[in-house]
PDB file of N, CA and C in Angstrom:
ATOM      1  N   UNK A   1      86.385-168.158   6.784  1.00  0.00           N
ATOM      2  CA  UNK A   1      86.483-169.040   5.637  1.00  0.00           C
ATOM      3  C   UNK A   1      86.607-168.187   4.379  1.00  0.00           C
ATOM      4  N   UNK A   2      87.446-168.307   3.110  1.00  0.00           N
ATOM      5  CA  UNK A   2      87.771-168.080   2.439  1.00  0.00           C
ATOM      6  C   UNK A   2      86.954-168.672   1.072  1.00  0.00           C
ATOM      7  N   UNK A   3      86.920-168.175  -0.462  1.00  0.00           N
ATOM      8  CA  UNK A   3      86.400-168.433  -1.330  1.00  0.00           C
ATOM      9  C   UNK A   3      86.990-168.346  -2.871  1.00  0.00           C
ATOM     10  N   UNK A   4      87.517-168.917  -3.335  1.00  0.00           N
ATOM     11  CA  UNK A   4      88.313-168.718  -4.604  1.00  0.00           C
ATOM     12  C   UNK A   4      87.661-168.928  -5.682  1.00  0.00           C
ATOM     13  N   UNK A   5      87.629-167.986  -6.224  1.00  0.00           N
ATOM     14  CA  UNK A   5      86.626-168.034  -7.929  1.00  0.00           C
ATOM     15  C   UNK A   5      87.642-167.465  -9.133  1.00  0.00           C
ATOM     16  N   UNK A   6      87.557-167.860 -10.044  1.00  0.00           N
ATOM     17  CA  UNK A   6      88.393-167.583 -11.164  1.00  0.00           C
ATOM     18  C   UNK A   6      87.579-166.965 -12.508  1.00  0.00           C
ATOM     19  N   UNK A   7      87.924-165.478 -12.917  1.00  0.00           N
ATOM     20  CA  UNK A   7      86.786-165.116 -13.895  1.00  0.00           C
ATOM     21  C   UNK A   7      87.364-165.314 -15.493  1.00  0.00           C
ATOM     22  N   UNK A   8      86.798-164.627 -16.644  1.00  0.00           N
ATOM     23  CA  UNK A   8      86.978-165.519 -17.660  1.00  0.00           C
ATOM     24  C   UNK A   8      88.596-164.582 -18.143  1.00  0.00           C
ATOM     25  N   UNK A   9      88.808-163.696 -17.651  1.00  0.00           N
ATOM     26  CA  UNK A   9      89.848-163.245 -18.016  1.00  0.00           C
ATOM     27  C   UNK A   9      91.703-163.894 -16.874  1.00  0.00           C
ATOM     28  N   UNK A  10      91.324-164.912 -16.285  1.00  0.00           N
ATOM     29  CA  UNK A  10      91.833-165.403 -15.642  1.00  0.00           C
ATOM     30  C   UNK A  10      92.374-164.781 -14.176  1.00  0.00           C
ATOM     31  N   UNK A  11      91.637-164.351 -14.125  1.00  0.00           N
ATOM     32  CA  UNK A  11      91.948-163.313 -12.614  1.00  0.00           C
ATOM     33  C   UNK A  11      91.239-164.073 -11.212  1.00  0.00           C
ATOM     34  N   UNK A  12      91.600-164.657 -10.327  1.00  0.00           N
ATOM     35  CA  UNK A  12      91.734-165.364  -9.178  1.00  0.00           C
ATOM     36  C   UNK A  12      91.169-164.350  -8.339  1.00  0.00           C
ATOM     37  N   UNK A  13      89.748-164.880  -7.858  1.00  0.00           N
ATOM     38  CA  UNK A  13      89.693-163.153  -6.741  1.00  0.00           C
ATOM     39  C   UNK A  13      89.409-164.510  -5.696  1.00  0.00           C
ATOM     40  N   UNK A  14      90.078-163.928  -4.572  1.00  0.00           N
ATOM     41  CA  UNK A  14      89.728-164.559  -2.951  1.00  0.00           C
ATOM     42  C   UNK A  14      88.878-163.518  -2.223  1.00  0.00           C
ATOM     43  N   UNK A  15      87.626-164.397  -1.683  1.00  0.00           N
ATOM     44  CA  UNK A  15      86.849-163.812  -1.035  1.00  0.00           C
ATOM     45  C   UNK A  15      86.859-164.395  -0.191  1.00  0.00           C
ATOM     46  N   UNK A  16      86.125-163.409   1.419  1.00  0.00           N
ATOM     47  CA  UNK A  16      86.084-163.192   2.577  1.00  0.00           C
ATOM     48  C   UNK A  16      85.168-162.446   3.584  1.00  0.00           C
ATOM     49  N   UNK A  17      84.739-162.787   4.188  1.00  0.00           N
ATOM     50  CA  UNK A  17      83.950-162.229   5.053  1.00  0.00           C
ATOM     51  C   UNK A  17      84.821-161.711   6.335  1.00  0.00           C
ATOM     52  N   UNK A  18      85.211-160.264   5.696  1.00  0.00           N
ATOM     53  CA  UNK A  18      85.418-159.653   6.868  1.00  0.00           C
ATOM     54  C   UNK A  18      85.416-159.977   8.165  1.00  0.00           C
ATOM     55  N   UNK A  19      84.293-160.290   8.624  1.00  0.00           N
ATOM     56  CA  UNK A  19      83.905-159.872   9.877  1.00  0.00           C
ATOM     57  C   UNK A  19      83.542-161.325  10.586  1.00  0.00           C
ATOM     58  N   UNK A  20      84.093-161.848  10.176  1.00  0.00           N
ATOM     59  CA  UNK A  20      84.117-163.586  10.813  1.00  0.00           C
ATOM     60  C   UNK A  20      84.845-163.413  11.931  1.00  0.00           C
ATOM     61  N   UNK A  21      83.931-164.255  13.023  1.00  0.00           N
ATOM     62  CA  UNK A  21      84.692-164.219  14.172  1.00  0.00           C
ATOM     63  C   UNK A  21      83.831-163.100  15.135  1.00  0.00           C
ATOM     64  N   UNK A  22      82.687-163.065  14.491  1.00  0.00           N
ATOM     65  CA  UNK A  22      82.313-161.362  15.699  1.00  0.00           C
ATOM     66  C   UNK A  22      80.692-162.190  15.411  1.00  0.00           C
ATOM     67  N   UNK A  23      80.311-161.265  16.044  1.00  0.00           N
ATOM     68  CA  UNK A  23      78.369-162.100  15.874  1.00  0.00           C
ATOM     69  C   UNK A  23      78.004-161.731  14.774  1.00  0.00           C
ATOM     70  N   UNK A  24      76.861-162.610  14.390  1.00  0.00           N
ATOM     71  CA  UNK A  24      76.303-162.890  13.379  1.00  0.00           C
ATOM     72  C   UNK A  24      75.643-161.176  12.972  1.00  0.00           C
ATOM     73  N   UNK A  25      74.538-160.662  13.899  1.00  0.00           N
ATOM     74  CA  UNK A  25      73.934-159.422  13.748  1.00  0.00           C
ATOM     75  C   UNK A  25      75.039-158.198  13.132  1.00  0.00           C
ATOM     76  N   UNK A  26      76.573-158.250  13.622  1.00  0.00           N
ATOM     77  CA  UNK A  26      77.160-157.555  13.341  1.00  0.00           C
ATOM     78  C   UNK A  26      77.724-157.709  12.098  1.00  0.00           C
ATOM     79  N   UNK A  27      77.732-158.663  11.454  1.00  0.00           N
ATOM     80  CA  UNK A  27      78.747-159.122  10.138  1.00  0.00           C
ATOM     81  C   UNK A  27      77.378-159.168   9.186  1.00  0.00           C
ATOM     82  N   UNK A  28      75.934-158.783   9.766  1.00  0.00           N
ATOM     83  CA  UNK A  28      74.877-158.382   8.516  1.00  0.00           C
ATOM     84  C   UNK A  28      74.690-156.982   7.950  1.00  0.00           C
ATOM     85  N   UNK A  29      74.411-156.900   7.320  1.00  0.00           N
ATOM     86  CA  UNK A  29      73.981-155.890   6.322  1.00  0.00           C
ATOM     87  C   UNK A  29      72.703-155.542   6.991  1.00  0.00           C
ATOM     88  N   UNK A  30      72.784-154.250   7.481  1.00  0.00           N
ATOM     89  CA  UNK A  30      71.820-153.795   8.298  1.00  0.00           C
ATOM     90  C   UNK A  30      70.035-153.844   7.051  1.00  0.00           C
ATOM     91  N   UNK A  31      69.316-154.246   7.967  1.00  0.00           N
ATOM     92  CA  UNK A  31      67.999-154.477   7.422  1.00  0.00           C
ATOM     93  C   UNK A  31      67.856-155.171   6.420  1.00  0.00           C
ATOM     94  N   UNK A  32      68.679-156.397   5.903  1.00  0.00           N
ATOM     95  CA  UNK A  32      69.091-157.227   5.572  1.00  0.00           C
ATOM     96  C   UNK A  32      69.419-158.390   5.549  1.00  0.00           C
ATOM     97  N   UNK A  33      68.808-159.546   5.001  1.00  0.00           N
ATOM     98  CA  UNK A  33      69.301-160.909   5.545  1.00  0.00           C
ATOM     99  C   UNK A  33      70.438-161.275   4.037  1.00  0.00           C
ATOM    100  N   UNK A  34      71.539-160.275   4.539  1.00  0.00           N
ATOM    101  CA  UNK A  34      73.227-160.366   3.047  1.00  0.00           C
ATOM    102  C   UNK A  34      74.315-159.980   4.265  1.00  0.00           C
ATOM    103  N   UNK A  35      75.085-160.618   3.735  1.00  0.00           N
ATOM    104  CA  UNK A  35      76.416-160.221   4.388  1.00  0.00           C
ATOM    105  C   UNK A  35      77.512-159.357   3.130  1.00  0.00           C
ATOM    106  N   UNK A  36      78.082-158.809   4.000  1.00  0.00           N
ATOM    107  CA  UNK A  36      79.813-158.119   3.296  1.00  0.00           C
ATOM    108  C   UNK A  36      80.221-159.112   3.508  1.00  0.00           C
ATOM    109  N   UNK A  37      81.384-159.364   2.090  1.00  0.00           N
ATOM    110  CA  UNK A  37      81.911-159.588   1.536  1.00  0.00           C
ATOM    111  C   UNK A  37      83.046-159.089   0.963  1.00  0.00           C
ATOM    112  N   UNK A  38      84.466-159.045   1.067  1.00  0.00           N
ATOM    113  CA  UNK A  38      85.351-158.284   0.191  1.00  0.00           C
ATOM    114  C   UNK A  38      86.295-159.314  -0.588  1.00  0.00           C
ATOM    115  N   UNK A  39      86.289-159.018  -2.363  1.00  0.00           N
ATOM    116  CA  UNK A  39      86.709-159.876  -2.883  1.00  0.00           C
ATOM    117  C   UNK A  39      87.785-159.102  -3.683  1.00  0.00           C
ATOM    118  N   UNK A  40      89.030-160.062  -3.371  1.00  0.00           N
ATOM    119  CA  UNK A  40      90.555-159.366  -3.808  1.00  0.00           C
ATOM    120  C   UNK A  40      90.928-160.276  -5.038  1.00  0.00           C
ATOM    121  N   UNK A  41      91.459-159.688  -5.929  1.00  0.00           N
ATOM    122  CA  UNK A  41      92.232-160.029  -7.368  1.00  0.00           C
ATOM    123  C   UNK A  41      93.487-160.450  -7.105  1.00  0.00           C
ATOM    124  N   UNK A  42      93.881-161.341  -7.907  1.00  0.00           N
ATOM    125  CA  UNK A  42      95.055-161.738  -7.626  1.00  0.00           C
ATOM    126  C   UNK A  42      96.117-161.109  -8.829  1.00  0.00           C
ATOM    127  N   UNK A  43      95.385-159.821  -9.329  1.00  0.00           N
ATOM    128  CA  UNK A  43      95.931-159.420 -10.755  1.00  0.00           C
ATOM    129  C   UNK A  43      95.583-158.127 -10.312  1.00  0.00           C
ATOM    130  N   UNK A  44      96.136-156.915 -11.181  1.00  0.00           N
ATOM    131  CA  UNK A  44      96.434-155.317 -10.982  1.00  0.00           C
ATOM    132  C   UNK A  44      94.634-154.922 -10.358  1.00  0.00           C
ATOM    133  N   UNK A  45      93.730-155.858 -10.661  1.00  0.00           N
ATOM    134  CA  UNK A  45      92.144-155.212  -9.976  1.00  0.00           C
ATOM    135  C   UNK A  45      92.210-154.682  -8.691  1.00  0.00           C
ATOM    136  N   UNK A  46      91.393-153.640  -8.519  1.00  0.00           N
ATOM    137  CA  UNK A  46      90.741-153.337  -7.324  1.00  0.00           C
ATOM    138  C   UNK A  46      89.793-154.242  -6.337  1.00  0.00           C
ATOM    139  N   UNK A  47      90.362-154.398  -4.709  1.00  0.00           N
ATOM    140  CA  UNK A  47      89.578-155.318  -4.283  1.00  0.00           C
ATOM    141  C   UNK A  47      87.998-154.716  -4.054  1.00  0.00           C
ATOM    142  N   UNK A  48      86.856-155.593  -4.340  1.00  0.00           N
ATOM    143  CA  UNK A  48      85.722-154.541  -4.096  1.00  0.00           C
ATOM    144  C   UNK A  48      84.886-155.157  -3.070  1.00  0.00           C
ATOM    145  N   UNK A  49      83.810-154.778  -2.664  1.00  0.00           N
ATOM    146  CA  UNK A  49      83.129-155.091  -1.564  1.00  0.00           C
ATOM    147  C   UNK A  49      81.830-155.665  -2.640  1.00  0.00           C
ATOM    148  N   UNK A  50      80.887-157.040  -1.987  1.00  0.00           N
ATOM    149  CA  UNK A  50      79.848-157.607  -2.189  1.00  0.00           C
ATOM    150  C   UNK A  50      78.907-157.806  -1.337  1.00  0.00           C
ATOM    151  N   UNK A  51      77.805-157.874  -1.770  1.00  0.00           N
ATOM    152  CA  UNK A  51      76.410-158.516  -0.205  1.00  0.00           C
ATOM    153  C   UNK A  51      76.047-159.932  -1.214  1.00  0.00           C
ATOM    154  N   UNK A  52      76.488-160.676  -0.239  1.00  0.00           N
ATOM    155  CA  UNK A  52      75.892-161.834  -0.667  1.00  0.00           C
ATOM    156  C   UNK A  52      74.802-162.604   0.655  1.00  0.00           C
ATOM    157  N   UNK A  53      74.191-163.450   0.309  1.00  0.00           N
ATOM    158  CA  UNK A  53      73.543-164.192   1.529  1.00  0.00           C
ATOM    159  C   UNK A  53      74.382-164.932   2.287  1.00  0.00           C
ATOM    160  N   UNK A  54      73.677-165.501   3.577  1.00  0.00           N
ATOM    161  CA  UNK A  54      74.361-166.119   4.775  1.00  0.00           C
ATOM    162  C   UNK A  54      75.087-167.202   4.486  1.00  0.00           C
ATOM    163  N   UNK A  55      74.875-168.233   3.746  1.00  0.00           N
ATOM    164  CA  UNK A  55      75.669-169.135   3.361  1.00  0.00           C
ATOM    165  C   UNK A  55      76.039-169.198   1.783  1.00  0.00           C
ATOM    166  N   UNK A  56      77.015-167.744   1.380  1.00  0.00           N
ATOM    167  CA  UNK A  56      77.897-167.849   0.020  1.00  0.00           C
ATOM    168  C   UNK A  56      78.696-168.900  -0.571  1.00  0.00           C
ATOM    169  N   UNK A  57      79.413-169.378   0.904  1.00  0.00           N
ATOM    170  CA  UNK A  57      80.365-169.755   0.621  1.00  0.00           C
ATOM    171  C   UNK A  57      80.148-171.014   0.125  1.00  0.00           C
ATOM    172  N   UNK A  58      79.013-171.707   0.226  1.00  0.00           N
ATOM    173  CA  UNK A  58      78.917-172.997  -0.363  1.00  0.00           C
ATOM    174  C   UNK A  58      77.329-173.094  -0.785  1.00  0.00           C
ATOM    175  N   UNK A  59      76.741-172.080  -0.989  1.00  0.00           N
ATOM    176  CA  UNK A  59      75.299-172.100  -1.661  1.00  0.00           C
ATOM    177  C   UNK A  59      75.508-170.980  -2.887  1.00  0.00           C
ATOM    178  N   UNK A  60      76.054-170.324  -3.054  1.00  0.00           N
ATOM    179  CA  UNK A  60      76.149-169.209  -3.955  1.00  0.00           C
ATOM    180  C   UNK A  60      77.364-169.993  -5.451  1.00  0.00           C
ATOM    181  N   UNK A  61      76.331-169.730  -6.580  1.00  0.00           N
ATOM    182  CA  UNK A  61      77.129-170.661  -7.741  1.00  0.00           C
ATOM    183  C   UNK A  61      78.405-169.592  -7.928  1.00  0.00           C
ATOM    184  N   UNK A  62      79.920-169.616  -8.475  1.00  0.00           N
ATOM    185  CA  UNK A  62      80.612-169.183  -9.143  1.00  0.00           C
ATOM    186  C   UNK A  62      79.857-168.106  -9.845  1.00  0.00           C
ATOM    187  N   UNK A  63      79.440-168.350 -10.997  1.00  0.00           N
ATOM    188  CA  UNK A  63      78.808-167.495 -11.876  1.00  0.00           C
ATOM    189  C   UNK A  63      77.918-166.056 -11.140  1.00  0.00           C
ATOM    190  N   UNK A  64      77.387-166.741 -10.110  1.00  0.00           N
ATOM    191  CA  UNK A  64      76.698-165.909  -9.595  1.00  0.00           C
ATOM    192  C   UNK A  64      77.958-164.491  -8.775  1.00  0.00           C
ATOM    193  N   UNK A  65      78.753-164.918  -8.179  1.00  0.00           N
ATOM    194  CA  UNK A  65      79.726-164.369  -7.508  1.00  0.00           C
ATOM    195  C   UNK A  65      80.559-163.716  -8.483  1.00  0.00           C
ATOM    196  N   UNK A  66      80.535-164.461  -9.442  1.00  0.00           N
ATOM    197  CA  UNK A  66      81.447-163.677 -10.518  1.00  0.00           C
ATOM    198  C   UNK A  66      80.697-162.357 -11.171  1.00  0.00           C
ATOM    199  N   UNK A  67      79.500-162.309 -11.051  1.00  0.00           N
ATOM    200  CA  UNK A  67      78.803-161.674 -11.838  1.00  0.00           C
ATOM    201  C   UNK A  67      78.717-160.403 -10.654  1.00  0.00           C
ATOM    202  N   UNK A  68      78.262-160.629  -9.490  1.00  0.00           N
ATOM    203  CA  UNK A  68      78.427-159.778  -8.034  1.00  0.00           C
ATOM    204  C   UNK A  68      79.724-158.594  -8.221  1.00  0.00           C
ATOM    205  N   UNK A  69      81.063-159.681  -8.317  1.00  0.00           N
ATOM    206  CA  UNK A  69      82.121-158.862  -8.384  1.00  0.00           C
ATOM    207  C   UNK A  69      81.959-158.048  -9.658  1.00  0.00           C
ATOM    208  N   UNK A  70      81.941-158.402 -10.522  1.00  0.00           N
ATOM    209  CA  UNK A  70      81.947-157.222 -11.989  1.00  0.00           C
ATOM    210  C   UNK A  70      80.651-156.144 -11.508  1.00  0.00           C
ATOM    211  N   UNK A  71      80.032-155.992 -11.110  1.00  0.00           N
ATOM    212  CA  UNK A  71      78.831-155.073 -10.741  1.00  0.00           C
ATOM    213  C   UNK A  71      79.163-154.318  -9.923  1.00  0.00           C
ATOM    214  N   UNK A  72      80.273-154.774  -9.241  1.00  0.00           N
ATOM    215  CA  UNK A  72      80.808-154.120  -7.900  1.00  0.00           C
ATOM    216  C   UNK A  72      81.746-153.318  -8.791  1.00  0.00           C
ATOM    217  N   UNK A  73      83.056-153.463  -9.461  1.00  0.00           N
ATOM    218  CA  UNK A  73      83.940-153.274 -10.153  1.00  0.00           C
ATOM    219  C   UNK A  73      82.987-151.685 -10.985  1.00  0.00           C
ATOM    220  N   UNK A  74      82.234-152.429 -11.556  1.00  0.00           N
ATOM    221  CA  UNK A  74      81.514-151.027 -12.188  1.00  0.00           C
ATOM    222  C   UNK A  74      80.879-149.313 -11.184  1.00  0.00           C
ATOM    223  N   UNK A  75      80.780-149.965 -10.411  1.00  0.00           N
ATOM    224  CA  UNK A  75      80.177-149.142  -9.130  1.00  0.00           C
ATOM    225  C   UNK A  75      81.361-147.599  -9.169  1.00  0.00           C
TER     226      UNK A  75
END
């Protein structure tokens, strides 16, 4: 499943969980209850990697994800 967020500079990033499709233990973030995440720009950005929790895709606000990716971006 896929995730589309739009930040204030109008840049479209689609996010993804890698590792969908394989078991749960493997698509975690070791010693961790977060998953990877890789979120791609739809503009000249670098795609970057996120840990978000088990259900992002529909418990995790925009803002919050938006704020994930710029932290990542800085990294």
């Amino acid at each position: 499943m896929e995730r589309e967020v739009t930040d204030g500079e109008g840049i479209t990033w689609t996010c993804v969980q890698p590792l969908s499709g394989i078991s749960e233990a493997a698509a975690q973030v070791e010693g961790q209850d977060a998953y990877w995440v890789v979120c791609t720009p739809s503009g000249g950005a670098q795609s970057v990697r996120v840990q978000l929790g088990k259900d992002w895709q529909t418990d995790c606000p925009d803002e919050t994800l938006l704020e994930k990716i710029a932290a990542a971006q800085e990294d």
